[in-house]
Protein backbone atom coordinates (compact mmCIF):
# COMPACT_ATOMS: atom_id res chain seq x y z
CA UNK A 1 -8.57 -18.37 8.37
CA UNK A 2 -5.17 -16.92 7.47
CA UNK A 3 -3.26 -14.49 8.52
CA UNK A 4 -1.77 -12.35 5.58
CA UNK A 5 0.36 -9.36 7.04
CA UNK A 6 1.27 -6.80 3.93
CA UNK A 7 4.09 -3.93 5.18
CA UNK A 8 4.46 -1.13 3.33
CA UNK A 9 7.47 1.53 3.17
CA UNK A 10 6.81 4.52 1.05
CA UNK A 11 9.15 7.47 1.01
CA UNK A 12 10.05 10.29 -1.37
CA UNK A 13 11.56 13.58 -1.20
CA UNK A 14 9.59 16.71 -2.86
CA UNK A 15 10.45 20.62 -2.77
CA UNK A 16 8.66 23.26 -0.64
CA UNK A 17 7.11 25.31 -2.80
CA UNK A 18 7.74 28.17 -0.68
CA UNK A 19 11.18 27.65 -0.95
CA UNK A 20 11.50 26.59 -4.84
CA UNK A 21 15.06 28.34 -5.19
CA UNK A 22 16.75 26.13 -2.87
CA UNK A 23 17.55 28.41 0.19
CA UNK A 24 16.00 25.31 1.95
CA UNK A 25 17.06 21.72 1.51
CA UNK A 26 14.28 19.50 0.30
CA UNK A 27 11.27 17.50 2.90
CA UNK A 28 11.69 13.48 2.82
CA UNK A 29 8.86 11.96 3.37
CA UNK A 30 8.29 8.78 4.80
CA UNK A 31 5.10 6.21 5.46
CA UNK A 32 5.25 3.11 6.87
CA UNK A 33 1.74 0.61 7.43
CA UNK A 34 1.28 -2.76 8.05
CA UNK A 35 -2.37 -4.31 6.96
CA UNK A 36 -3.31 -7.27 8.24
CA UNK A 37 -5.98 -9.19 6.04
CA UNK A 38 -7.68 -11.69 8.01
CA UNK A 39 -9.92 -13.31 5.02
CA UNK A 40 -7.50 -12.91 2.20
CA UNK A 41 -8.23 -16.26 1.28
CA UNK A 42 -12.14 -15.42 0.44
CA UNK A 43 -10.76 -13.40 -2.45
C-alpha cells in the first residue's frame, strides 16, 4: 500500500463583527492539516 501524505495551509483574514468600524485591526486566521491516506490507491 502507499503512502499518500496531502498538507494543507488555509488562512484568511475576516472582520470582527463587533468591531465593524475598524477601532480593531482585523483576526487572521490560519489552519494547517496533514492527511495521510493509506489506500489512496483503491480509489
Amino acid at each position: 500500500m502507499g503512502k499518500f501524505i496531502l498538507n494543507v495551509h488555509w488562512s484568511g483574514v475576516t472582520s470582527d463583527i463587533s468591531y465593524y468600524d475598524g477601532s480593531k485591526p482585523d483576526t487572521i486566521i490560519e489552519v494547517t492539516g496533514e492527511f495521510r491516506f493509506e489506500e489512496y490507491l483503491d480509489w
